[in-house]
N, C-alpha and C. Protein backbone atom coordinates (compact mmCIF):
# COMPACT_ATOMS: atom_id res chain seq x y z
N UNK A 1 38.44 17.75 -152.99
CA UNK A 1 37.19 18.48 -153.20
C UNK A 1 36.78 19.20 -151.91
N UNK A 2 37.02 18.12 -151.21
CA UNK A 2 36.49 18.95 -149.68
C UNK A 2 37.48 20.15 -148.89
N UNK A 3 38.55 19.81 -149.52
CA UNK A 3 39.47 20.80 -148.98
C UNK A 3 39.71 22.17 -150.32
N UNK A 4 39.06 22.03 -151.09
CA UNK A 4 38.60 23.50 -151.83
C UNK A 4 37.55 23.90 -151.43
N UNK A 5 36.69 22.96 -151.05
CA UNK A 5 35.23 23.21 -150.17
C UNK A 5 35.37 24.42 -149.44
N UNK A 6 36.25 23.63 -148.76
CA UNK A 6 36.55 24.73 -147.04
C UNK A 6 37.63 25.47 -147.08
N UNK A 7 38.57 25.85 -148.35
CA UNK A 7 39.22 27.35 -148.25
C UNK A 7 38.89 28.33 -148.34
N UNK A 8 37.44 27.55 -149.94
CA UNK A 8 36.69 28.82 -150.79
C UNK A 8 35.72 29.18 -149.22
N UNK A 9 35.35 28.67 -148.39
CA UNK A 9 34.52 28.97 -147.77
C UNK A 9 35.26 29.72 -146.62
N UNK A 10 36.76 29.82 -146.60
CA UNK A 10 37.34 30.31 -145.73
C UNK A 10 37.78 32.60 -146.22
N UNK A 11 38.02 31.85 -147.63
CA UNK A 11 38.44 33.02 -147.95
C UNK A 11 36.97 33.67 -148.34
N UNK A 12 35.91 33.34 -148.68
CA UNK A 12 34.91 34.20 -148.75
C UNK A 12 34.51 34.99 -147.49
N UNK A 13 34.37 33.69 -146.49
CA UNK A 13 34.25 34.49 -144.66
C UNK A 13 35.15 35.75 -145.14
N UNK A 14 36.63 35.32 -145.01
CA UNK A 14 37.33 36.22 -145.13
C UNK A 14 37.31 37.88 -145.21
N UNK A 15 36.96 37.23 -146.86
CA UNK A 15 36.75 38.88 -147.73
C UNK A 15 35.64 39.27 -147.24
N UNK A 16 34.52 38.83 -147.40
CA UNK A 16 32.80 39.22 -146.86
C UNK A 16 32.74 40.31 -145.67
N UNK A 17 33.69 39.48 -144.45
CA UNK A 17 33.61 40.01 -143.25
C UNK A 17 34.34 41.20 -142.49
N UNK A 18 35.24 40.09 -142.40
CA UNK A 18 36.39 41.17 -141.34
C UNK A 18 37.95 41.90 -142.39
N UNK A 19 38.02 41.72 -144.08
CA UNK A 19 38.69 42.26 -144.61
C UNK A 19 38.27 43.96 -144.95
N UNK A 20 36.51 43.85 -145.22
CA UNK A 20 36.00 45.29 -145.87
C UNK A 20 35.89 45.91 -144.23
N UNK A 21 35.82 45.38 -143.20
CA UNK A 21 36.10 45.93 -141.76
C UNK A 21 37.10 46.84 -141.37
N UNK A 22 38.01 45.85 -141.91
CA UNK A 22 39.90 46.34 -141.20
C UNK A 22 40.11 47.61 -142.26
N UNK A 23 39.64 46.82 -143.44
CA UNK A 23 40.19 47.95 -144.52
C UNK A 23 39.37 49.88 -144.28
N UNK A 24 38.40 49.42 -143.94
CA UNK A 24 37.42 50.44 -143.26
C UNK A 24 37.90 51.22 -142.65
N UNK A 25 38.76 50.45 -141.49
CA UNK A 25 38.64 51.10 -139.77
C UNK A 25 37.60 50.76 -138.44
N UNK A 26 36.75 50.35 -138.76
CA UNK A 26 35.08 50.17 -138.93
C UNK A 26 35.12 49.00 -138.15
N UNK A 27 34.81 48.83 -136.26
CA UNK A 27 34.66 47.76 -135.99
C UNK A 27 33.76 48.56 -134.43
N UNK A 28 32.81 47.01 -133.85
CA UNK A 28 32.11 47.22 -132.66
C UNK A 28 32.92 47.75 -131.44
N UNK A 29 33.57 47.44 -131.23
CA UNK A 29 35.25 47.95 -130.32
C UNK A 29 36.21 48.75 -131.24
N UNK A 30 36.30 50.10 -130.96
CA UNK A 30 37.57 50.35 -131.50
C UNK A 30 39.28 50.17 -131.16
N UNK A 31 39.01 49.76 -130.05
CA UNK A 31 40.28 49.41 -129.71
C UNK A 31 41.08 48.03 -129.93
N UNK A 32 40.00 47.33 -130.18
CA UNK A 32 40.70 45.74 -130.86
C UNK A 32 38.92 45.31 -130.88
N UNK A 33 39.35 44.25 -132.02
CA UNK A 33 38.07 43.50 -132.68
C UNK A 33 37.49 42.54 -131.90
N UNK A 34 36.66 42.76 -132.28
CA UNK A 34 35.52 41.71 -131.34
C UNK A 34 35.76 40.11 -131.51
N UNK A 35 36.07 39.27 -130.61
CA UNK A 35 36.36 38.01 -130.88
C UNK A 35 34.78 37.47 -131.50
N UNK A 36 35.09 36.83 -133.40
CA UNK A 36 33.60 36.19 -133.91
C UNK A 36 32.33 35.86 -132.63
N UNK A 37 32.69 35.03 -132.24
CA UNK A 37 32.25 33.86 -131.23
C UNK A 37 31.10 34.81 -130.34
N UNK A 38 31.91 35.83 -129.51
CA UNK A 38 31.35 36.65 -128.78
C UNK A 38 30.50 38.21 -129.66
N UNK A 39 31.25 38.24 -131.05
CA UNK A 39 29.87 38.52 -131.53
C UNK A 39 28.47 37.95 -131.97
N UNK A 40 28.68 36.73 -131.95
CA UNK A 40 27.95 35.92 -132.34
C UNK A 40 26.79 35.63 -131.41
N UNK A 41 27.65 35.38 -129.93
CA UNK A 41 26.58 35.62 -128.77
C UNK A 41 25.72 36.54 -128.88
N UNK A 42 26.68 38.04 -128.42
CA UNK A 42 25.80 39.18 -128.35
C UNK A 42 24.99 39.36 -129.24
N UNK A 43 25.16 39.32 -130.85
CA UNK A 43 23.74 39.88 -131.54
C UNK A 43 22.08 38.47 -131.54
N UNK A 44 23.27 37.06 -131.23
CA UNK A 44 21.81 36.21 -130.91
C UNK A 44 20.61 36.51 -130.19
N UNK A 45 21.58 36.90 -128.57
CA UNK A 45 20.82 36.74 -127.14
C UNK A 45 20.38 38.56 -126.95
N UNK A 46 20.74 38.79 -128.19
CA UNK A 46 20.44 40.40 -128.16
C UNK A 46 20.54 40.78 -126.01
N UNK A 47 21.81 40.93 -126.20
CA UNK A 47 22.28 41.37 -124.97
C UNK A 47 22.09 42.89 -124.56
N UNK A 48 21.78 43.45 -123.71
CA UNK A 48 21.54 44.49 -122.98
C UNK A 48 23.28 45.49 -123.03
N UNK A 49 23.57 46.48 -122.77
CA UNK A 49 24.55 46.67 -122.46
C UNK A 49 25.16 46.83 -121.09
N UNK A 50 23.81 46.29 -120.40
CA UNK A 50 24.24 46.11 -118.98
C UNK A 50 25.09 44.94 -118.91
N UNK A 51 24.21 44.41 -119.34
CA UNK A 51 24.31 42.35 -119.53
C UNK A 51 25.97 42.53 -120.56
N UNK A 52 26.06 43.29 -121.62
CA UNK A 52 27.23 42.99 -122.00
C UNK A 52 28.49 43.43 -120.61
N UNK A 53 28.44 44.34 -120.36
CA UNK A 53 29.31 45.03 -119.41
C UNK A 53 29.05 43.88 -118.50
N UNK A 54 28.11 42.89 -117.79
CA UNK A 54 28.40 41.98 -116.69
C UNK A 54 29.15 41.15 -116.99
N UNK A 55 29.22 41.02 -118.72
CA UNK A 55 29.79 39.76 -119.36
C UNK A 55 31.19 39.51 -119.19
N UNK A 56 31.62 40.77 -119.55
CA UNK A 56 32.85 41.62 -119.97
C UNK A 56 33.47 41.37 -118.61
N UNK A 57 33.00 41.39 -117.62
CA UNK A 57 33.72 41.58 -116.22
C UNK A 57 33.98 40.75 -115.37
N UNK A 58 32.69 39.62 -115.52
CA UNK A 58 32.60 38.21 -115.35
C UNK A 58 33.80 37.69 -116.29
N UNK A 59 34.29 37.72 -117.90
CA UNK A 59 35.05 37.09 -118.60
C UNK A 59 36.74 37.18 -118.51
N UNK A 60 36.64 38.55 -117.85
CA UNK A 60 38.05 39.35 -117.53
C UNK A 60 38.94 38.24 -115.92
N UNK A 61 37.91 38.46 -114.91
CA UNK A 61 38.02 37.73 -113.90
C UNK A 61 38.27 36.12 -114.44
N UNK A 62 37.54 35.43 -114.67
CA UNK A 62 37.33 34.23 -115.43
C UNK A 62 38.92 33.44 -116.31
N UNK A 63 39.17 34.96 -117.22
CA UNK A 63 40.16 34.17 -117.54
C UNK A 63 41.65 34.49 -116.64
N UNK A 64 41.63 35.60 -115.73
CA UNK A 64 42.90 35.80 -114.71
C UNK A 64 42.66 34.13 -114.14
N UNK A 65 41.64 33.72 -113.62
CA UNK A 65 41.39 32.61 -113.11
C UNK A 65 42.02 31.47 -113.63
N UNK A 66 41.76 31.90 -114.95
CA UNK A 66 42.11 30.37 -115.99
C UNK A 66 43.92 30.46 -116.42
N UNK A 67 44.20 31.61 -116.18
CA UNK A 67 45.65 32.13 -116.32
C UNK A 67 46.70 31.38 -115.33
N UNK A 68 45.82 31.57 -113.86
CA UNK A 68 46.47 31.09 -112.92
C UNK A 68 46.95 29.66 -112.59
N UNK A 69 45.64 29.45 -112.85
CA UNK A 69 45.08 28.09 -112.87
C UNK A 69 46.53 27.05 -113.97
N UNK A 70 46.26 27.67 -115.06
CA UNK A 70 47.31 26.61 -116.19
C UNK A 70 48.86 26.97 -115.49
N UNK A 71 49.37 27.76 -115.08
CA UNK A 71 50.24 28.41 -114.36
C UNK A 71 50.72 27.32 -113.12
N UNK A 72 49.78 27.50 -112.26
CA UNK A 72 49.84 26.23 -110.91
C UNK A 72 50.21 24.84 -111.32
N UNK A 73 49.42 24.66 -112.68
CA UNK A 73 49.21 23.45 -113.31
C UNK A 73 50.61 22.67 -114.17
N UNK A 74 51.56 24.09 -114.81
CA UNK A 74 52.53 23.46 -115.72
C UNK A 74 53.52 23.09 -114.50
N UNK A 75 53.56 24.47 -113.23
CA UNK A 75 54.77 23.59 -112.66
C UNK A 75 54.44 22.60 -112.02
N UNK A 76 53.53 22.44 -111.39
CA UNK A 76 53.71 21.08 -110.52
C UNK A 76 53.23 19.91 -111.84
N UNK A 77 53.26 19.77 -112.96
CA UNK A 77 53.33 18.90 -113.83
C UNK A 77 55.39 18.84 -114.67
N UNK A 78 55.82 19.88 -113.91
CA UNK A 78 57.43 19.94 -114.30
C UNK A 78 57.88 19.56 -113.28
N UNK A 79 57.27 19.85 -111.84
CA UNK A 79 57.93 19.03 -110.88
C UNK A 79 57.77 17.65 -110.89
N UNK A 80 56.63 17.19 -111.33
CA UNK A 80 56.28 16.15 -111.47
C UNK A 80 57.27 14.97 -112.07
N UNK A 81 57.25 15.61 -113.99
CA UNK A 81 58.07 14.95 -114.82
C UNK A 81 59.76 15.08 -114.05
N UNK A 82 60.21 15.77 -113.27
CA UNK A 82 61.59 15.71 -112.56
C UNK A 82 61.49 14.83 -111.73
N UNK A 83 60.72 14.42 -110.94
CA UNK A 83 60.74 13.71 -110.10
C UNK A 83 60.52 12.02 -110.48
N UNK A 84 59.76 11.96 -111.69
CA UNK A 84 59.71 10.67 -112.41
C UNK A 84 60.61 10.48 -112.91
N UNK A 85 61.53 11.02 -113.44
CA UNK A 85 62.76 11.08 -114.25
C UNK A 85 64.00 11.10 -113.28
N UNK A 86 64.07 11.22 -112.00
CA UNK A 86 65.11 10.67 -110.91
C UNK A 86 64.59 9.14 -110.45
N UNK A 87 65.39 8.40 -110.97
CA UNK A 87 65.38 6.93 -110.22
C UNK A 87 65.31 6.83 -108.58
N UNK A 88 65.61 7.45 -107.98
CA UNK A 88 65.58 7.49 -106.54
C UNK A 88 64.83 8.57 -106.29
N UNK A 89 63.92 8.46 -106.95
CA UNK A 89 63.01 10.03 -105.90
C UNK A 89 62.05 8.87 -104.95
N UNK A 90 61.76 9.76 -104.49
CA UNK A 90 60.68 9.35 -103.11
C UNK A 90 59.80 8.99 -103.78
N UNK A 91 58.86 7.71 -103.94
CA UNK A 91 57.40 7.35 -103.51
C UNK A 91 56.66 8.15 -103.46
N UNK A 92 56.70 8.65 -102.05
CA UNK A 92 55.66 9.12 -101.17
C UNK A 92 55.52 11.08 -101.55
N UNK A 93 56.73 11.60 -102.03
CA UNK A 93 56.94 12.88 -103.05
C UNK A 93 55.97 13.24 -104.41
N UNK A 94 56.64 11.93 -105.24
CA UNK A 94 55.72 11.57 -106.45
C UNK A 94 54.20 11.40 -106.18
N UNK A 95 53.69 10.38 -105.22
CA UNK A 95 52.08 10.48 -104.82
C UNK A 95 51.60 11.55 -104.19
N UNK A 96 52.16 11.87 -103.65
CA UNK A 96 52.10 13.15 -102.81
C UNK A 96 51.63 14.66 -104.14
N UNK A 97 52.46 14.88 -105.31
CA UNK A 97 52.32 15.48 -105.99
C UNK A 97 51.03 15.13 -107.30
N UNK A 98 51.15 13.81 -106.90
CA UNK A 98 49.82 13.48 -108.29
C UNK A 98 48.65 13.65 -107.28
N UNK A 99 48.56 13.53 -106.25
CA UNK A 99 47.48 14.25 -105.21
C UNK A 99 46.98 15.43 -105.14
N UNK A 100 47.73 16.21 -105.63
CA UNK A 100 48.13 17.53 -105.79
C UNK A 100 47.53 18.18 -106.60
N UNK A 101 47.49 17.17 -107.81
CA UNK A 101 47.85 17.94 -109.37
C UNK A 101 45.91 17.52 -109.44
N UNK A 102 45.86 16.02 -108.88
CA UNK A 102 43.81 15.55 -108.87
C UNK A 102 43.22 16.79 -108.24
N UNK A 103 43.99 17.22 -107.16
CA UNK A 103 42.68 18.01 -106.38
C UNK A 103 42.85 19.55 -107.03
N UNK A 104 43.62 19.73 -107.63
CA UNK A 104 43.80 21.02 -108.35
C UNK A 104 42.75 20.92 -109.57
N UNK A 105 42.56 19.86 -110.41
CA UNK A 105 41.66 19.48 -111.34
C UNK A 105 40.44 19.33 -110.91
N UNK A 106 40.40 19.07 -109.61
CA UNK A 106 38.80 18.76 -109.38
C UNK A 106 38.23 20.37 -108.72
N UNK A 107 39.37 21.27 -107.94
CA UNK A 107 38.87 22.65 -107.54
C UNK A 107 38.59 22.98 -108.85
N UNK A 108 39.08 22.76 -109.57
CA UNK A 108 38.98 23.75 -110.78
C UNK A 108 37.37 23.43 -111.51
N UNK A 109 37.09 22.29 -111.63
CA UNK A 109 35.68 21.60 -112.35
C UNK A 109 34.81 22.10 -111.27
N UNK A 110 35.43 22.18 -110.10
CA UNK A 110 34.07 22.90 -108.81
C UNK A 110 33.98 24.72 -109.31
N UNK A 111 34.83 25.02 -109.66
CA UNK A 111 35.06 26.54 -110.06
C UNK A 111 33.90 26.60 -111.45
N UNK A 112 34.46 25.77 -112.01
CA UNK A 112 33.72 25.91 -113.60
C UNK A 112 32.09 25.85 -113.20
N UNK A 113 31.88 24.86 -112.79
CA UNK A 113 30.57 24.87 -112.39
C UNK A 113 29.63 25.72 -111.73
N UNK A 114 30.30 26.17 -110.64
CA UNK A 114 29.88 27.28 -109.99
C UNK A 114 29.65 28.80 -110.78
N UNK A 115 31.28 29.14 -111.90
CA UNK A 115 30.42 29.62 -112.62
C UNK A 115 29.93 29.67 -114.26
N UNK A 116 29.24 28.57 -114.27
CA UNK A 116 28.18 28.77 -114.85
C UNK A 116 27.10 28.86 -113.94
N UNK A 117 27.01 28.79 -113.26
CA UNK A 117 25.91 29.22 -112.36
C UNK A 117 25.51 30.56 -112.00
N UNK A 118 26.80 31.30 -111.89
CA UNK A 118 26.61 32.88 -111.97
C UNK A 118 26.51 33.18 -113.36
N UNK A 119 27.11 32.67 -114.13
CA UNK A 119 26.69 33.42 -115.98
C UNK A 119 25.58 33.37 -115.88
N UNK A 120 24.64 32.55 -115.56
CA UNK A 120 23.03 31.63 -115.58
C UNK A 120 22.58 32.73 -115.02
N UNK A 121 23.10 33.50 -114.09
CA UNK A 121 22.40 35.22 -113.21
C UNK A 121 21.99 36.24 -113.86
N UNK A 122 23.23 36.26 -114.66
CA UNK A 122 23.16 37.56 -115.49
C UNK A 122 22.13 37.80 -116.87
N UNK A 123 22.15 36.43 -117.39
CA UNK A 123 21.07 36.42 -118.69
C UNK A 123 19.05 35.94 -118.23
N UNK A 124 18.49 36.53 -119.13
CA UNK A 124 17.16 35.68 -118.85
C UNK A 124 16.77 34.58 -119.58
N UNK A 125 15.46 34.05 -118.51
CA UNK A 125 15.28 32.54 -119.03
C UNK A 125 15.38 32.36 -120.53
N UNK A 126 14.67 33.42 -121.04
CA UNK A 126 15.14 33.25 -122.50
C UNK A 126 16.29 33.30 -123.44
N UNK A 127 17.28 34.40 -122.77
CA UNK A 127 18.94 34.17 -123.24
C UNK A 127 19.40 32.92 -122.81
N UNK A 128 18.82 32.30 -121.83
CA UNK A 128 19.43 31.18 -121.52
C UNK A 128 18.93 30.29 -122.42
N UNK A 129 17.43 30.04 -122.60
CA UNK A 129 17.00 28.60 -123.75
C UNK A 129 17.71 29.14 -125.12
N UNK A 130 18.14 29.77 -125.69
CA UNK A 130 18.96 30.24 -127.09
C UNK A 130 20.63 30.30 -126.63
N UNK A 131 20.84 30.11 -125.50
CA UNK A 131 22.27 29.81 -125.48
C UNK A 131 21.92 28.12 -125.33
N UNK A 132 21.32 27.84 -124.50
CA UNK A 132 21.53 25.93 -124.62
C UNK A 132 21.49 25.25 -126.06
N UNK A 133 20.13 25.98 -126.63
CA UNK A 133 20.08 25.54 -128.28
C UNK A 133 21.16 25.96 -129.20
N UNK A 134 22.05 26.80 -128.89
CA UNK A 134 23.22 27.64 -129.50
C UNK A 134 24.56 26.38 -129.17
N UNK A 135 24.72 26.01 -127.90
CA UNK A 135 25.64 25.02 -127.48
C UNK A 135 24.96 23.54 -127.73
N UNK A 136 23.56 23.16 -127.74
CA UNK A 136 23.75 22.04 -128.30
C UNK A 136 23.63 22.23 -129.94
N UNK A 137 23.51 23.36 -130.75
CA UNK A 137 23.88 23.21 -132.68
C UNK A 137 25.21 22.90 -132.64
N UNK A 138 25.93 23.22 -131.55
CA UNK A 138 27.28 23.30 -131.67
C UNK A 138 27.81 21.88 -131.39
N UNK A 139 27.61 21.48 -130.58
CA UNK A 139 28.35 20.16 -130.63
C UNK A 139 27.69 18.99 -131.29
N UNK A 140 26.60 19.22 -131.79
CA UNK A 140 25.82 18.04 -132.88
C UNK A 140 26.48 18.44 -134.20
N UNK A 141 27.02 19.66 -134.42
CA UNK A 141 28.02 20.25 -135.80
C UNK A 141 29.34 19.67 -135.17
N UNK A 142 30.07 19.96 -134.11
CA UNK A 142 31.32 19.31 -133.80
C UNK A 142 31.33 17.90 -134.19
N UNK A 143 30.20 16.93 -133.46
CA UNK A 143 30.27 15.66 -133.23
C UNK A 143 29.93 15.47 -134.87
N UNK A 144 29.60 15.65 -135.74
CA UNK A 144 29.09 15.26 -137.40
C UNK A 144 30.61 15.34 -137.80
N UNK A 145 31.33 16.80 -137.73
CA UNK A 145 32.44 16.98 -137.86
C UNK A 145 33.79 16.75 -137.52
N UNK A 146 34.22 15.87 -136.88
CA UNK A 146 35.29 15.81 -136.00
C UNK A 146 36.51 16.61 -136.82
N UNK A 147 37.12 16.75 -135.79
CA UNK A 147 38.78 17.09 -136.40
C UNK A 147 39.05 18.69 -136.63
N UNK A 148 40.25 19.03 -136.53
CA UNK A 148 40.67 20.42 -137.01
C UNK A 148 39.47 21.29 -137.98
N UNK A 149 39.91 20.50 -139.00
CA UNK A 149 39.11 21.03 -140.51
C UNK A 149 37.50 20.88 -139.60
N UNK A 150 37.29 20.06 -139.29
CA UNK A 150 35.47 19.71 -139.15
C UNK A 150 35.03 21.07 -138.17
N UNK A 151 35.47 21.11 -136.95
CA UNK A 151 35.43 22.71 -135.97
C UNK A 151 35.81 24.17 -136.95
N UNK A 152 37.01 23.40 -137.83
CA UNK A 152 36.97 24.82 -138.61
C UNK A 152 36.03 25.93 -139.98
N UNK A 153 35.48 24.34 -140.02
CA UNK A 153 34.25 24.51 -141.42
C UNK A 153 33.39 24.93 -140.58
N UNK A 154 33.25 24.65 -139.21
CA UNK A 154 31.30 24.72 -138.64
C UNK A 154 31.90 25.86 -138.25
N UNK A 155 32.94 26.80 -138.10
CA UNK A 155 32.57 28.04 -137.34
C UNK A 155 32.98 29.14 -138.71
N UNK A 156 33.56 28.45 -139.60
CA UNK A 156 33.25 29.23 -140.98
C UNK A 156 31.89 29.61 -141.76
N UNK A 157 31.42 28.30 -141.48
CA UNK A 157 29.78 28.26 -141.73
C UNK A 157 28.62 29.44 -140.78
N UNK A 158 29.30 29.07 -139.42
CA UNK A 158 28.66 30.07 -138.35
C UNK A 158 28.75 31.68 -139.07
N UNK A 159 29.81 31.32 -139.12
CA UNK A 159 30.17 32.88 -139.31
C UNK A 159 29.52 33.80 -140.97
N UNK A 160 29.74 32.77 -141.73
CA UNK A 160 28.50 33.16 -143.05
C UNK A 160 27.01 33.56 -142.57
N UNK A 161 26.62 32.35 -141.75
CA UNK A 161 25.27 32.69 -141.35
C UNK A 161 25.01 33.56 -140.84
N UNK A 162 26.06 34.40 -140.14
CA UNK A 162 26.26 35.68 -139.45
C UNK A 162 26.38 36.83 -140.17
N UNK A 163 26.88 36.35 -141.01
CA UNK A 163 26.91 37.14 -142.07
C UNK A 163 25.47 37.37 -143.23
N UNK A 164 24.88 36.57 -143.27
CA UNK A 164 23.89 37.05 -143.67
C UNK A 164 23.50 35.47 -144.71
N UNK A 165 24.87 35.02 -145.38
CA UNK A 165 24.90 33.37 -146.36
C UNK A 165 23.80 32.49 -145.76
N UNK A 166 23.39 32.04 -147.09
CA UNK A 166 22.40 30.81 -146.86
C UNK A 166 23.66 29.40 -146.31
N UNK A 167 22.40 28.50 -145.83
CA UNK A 167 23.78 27.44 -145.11
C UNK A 167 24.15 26.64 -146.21
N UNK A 168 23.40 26.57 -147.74
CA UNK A 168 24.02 25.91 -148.67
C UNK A 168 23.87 26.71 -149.91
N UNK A 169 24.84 26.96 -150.54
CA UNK A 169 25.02 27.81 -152.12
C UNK A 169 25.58 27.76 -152.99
């Protein structure tokens, strides 16, 4: 039952939204579609197009960052698994590298933090209290929901409501 629940609710998103779109031509970007999520932001926090363009530039940087970052991260987690996987490797190699791999995880949580602190620049106090209430609907819907399907119903649901759907019909 629940999994006709959440197809019919998949393929209605579906058709409703981004099918009479594509079929159109007809989108906020013409050069590729707007990721839901980040439309979802922008028409909440009714963003500026300054504020979008800071977003945009802040998000570009952000993810080269996050690019790099998983990058640094797979090899010295391949050097890693090689070096656990030689019976005679060094000790002091192996610790040496899980040293490595902590302080790479912890620059990175100092990075994250920091920016959100600059996102926190660009919006006002009020984009900001409708993004906190926006991120905590979200994880009180995650946490009700757990699992694949549960994240995938609440942003199907999001996305109706975005659409214009009552939250029950």
């Amino acid at each position: 039952m629940r999994n006709k629940v959440f197809m019919m609710t998949v393929i209605v998103a579906f058709m409703v939204g981004v099918l009479p779109m594509a079929l159109s031509g007809q989108s906020d970007k013409p050069e590729k579609m707007m990721r839901p999520g980040r439309a979802l932001l922008k028409d909440a926090l009714q963003l500026t197009p300054e504020q979008e363009a800071k977003i945009e530039e802040f998000s570009k940087a952000r993810q080269e960052e996050s690019r790099a970052f998983r990058e640094k991260m797979r090899q010295m987690r391949q050097n890693l698994r090689e070096l656990m996987a030689d019976p005679k490797a060094d000790e002091k190699k192996v610790n040496s590298l899980i040293d490595e791999i902590a302080k790479l995880r912890g620059d990175r949580m100092k990075a994250q933090f920091k920016n959100r602190k600059e996102w926190e620049k660009i919006l006002t106090p009020e984009q900001l209290k409708k993004l906190q209430d926006y991120r905590q609907d979200f994880r009180l819907r995650e946490h009700l929901l757990r699992g694949p399907r549960g994240r995938m119903a609440i942003r199907a649901r999001m996305l109706m409501r975005h659409w214009g759907f009552p939250d029950r019909w």
